[in-house]
N, C-alpha and C. Protein backbone atom coordinates (compact mmCIF):
# COMPACT_ATOMS: atom_id res chain seq x y z
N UNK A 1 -23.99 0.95 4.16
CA UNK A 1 -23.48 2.31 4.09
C UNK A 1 -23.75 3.07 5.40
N UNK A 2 -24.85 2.85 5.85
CA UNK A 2 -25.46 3.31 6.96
C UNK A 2 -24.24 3.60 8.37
N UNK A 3 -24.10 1.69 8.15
CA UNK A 3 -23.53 1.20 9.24
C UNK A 3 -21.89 1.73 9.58
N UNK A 4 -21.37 2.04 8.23
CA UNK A 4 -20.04 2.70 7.87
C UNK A 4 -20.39 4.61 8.41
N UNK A 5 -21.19 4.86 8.32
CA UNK A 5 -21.26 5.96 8.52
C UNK A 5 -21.02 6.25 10.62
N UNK A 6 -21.78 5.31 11.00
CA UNK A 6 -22.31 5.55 12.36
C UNK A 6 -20.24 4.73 13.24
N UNK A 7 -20.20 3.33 12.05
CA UNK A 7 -18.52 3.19 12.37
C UNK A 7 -18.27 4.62 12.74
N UNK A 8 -17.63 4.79 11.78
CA UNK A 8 -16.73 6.37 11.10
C UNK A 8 -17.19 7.56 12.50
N UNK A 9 -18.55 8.26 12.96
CA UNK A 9 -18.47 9.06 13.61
C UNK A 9 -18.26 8.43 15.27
N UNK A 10 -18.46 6.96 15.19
CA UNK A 10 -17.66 6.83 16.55
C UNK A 10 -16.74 6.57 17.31
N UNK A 11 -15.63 5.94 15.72
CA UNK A 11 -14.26 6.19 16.01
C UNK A 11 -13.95 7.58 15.99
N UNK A 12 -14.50 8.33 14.93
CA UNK A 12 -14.00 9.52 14.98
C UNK A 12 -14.38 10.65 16.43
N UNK A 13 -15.20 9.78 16.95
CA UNK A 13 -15.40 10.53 18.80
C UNK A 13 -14.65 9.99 19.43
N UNK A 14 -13.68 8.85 19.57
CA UNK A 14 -13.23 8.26 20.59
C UNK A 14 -11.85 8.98 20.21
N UNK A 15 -11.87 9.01 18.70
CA UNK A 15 -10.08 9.82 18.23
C UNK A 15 -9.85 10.79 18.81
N UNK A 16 -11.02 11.30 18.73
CA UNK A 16 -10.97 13.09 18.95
C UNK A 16 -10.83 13.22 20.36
N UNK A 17 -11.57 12.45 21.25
CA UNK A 17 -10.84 12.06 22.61
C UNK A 17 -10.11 11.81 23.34
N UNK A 18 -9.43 11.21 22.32
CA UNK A 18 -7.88 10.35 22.65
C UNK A 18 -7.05 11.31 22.32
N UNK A 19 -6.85 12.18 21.33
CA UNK A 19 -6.35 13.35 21.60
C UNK A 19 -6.02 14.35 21.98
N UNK A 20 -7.32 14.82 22.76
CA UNK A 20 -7.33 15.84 23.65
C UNK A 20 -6.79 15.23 24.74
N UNK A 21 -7.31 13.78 24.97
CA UNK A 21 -6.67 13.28 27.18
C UNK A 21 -5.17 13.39 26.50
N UNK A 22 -4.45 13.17 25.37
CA UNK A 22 -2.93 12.65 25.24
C UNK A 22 -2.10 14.25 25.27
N UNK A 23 -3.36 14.94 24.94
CA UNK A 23 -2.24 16.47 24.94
C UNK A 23 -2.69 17.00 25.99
N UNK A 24 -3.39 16.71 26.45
CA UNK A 24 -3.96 17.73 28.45
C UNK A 24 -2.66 16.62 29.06
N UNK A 25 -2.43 15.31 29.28
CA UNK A 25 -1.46 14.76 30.10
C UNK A 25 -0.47 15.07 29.48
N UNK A 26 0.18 15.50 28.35
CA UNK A 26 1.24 15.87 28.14
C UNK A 26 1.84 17.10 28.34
N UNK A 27 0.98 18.09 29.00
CA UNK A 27 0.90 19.81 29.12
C UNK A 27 0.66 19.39 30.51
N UNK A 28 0.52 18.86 31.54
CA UNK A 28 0.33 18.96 32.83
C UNK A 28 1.11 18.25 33.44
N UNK A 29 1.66 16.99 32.66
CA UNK A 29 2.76 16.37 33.12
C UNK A 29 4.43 16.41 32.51
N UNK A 30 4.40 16.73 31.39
CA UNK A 30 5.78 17.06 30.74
C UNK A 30 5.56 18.51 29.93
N UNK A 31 5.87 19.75 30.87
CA UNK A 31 4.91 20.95 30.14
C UNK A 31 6.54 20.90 29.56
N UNK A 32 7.93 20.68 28.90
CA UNK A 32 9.07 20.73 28.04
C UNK A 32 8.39 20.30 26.88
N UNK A 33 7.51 18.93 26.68
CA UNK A 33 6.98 18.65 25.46
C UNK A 33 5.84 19.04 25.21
N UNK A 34 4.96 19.92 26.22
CA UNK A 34 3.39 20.44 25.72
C UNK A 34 3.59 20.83 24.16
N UNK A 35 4.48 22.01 23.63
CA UNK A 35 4.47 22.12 22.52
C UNK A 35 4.50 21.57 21.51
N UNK A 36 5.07 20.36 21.46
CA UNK A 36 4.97 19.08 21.07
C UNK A 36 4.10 17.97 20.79
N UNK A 37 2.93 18.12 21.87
CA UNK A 37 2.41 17.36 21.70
C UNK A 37 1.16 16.57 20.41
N UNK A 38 1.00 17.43 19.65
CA UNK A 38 0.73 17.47 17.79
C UNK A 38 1.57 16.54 17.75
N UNK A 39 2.70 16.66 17.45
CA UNK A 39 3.77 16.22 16.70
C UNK A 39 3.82 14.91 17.71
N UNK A 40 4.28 14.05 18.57
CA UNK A 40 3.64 13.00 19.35
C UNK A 40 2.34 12.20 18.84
N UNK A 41 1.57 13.11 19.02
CA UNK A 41 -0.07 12.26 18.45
C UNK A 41 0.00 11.67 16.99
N UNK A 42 0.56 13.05 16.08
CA UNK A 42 0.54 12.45 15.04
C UNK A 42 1.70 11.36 14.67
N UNK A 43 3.08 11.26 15.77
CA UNK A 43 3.66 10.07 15.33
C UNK A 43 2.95 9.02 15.96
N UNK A 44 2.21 9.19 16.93
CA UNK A 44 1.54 7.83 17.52
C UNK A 44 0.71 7.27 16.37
N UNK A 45 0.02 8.04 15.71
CA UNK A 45 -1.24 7.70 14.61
C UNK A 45 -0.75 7.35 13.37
N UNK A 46 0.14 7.88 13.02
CA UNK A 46 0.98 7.53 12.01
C UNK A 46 1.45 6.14 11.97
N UNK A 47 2.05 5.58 13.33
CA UNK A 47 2.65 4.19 13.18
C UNK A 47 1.82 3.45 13.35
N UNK A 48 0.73 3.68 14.06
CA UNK A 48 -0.88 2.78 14.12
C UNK A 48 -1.10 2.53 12.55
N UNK A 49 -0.97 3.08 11.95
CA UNK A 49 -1.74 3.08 10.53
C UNK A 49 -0.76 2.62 9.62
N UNK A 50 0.57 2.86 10.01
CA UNK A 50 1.52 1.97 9.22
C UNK A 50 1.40 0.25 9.55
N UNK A 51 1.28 0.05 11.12
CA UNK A 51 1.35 -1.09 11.20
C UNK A 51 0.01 -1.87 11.24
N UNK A 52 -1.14 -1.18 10.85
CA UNK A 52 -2.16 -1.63 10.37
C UNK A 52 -1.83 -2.22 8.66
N UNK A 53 -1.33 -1.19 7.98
CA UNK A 53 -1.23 -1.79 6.69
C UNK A 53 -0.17 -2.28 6.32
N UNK A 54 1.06 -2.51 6.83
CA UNK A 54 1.71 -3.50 7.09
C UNK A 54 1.42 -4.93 7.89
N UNK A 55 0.87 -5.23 8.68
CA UNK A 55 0.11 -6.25 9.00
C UNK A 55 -0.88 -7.10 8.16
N UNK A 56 -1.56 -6.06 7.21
CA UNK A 56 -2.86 -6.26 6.55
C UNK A 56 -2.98 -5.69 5.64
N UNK A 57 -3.46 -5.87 4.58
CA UNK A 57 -4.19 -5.36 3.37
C UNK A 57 -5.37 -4.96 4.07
N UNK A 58 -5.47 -3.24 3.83
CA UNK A 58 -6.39 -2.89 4.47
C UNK A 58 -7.71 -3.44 3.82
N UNK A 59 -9.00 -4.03 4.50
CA UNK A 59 -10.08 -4.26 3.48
C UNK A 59 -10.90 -3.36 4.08
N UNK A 60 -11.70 -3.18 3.27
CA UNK A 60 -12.68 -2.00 3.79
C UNK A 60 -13.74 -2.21 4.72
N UNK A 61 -14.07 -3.29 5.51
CA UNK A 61 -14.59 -3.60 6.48
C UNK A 61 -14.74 -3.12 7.73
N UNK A 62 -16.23 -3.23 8.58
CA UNK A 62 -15.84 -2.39 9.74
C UNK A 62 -15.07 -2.31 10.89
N UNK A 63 -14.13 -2.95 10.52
CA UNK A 63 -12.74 -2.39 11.72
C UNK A 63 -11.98 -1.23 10.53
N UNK A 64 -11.86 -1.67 9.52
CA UNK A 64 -11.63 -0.33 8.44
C UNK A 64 -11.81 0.91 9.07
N UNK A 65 -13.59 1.20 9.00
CA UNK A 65 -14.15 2.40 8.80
C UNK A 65 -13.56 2.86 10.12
N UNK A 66 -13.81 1.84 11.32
CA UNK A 66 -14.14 2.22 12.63
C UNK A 66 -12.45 2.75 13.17
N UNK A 67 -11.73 1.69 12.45
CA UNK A 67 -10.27 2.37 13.11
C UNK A 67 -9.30 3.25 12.52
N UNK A 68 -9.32 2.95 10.85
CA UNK A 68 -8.78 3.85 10.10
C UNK A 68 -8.94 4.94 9.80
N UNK A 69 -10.70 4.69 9.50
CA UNK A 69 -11.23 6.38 8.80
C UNK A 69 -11.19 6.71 10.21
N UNK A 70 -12.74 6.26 11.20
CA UNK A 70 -12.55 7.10 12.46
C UNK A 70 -11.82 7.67 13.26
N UNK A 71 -11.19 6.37 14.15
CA UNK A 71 -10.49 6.63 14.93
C UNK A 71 -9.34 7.58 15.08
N UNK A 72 -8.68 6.92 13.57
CA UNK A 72 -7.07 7.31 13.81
C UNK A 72 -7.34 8.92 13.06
N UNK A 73 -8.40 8.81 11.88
CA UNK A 73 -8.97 10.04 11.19
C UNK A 73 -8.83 10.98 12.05
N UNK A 74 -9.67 10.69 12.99
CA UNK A 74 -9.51 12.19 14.20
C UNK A 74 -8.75 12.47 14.68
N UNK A 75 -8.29 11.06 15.15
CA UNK A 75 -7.15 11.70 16.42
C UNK A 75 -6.15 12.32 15.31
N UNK A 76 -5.91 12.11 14.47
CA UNK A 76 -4.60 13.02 13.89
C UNK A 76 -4.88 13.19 12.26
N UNK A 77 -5.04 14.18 11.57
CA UNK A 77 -5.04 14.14 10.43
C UNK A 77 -4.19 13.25 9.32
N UNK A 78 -3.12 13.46 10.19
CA UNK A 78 -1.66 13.16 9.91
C UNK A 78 -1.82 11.70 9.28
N UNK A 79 -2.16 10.75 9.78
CA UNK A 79 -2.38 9.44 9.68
C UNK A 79 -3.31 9.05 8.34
N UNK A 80 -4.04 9.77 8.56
CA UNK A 80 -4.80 10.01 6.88
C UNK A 80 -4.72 10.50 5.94
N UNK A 81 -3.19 11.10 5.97
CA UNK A 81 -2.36 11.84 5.07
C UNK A 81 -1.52 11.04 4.86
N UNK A 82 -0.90 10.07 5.38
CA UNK A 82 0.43 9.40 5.32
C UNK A 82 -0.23 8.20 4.77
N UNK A 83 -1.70 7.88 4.97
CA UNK A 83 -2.52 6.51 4.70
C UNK A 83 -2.37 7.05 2.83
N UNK A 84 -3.12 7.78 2.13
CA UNK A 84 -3.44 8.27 1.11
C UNK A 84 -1.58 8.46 0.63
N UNK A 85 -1.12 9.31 1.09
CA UNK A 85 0.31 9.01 0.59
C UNK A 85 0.44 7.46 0.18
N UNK A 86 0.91 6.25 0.84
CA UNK A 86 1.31 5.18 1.20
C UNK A 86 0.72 4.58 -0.29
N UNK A 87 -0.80 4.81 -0.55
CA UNK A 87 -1.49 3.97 -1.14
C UNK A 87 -1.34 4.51 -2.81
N UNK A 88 -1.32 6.21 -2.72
CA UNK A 88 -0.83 6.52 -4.29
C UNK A 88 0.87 5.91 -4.58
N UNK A 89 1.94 6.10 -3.56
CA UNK A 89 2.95 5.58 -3.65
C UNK A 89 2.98 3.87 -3.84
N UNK A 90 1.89 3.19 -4.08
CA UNK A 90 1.81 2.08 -4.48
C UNK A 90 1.64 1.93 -5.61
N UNK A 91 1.11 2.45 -6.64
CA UNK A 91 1.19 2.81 -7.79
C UNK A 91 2.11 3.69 -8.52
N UNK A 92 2.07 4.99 -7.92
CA UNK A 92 3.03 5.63 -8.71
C UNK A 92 3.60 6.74 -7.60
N UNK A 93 4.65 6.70 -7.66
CA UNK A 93 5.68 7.16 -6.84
C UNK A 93 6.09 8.85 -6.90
N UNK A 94 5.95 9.10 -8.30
CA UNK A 94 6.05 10.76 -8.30
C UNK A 94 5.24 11.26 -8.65
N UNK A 95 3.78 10.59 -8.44
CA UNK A 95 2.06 11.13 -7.77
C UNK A 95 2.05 11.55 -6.22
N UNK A 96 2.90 10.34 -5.57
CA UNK A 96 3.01 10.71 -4.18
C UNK A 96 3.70 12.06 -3.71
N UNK A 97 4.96 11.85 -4.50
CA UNK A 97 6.02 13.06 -4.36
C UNK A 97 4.87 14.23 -4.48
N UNK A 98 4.44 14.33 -5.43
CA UNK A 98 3.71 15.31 -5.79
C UNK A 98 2.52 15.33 -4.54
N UNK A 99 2.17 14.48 -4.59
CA UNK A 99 0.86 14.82 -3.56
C UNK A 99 1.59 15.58 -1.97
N UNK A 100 2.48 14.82 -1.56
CA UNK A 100 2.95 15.33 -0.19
C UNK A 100 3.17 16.88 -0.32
N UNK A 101 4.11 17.64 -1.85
CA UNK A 101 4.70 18.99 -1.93
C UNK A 101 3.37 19.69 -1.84
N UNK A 102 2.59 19.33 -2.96
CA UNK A 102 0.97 19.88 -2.46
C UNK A 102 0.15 20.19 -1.08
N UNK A 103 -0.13 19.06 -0.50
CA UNK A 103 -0.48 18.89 0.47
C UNK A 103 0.47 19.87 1.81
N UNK A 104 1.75 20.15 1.72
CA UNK A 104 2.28 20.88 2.42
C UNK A 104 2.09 22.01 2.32
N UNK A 105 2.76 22.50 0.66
CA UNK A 105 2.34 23.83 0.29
C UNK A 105 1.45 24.22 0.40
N UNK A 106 0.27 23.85 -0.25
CA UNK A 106 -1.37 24.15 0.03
C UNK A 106 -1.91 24.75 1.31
N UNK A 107 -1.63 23.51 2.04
CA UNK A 107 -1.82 24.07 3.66
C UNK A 107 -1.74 24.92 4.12
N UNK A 108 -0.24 25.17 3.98
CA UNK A 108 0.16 26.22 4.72
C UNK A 108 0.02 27.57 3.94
N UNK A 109 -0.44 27.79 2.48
CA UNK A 109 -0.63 28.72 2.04
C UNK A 109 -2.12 29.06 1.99
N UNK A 110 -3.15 28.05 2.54
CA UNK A 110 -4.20 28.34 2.58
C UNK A 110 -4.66 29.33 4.52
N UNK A 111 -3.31 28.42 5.31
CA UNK A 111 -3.43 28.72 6.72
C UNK A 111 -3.17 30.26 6.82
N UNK A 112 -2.21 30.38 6.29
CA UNK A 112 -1.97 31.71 6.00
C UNK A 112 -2.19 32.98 5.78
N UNK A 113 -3.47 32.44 4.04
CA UNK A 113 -4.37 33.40 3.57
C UNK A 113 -5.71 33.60 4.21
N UNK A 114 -5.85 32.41 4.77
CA UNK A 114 -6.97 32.46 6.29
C UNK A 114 -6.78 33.66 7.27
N UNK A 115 -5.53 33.43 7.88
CA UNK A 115 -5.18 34.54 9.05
C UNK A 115 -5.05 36.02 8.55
N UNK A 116 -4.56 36.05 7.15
CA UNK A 116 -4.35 37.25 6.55
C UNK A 116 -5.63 38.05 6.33
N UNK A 117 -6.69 37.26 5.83
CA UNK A 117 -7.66 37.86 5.75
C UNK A 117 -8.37 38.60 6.95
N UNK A 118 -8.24 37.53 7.98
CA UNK A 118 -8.50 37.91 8.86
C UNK A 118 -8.24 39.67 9.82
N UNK A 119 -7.04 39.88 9.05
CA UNK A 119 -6.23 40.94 10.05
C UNK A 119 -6.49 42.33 9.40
C-alpha cells in the first residue's frame, strides 16, 4: 500500500510537470493555441489512457498506480474521467450516460457557485 502511495505522488509530480512545460511551450510558441492548451493536454491524456486500456487490461500493478492514477491523474483530470467513464460503461451503459451528464453538470454548477460566492 505504502509503495502505491509513494507510485501515485510521483507520477502525479512528473504529470503535473508535464503539464505545465506542455502549456508554457504552447503559449510561447503557438500563442493562436495558448487558449487551448487544456483542451490539447487533456486530448493527449485521454488517448494515453485509452491506449493503455486498449492494449491491456488494466491490472492494478505498479505501472498502474505510477502511470494511470499518477501520472496521467495529474497531468489532466480529464483522463481519469474518461478512465472511470470507460470502466462503468463496461457494465452498464446508462450509468455512464448518467455519470458523464453529472459530472458535467455538477462541475460546472459547483464552479460557478464557487465564484458566486465569492463576489
Amino acid at each position: 500500500m505504502l509503495l502505491n502511495i509513494i507510485l501515485v505522488g510521483f507520477g502525479g509530480a512528473l504529470g503535473a510537470v508535464s503539464r505545465f512545460g506542455i502549456n508554457e511551450i504552447l503559449y510561447k510558441n503557438f500563442s493562436f493555441i495558448s487558449l487551448y492548451s487544456n483542451l490539447v493536454v487533456n486530448i493527449i491524456g485521454c488517448f494515453l489512457v485509452g491506449f493503455i486500456i486498449g492494449a491491456t487490461i488494466p491490472v492494478k500493478d505498479s505501472s498502474y498506480y505510477f502511470f494511470i492514477v499518477g501520472f496521467l491523474g495529474s497531468f489532466t483530470t480529464m483522463s481519469a474521467f474518461t478512465h472511470e467513464t470507460i470502466m462503468i460503461a463496461n457494465t452498464n451503459l446508462i450509468q455512464a450516460l448518467s455519470y458523464i451528464m453529472l459530472t458535467v453538470i455538477l462541475t460546472i454548477f459547483a464552479t460557478f457557485i464557487g465564484a458566486w460566492i465569492t463576489k
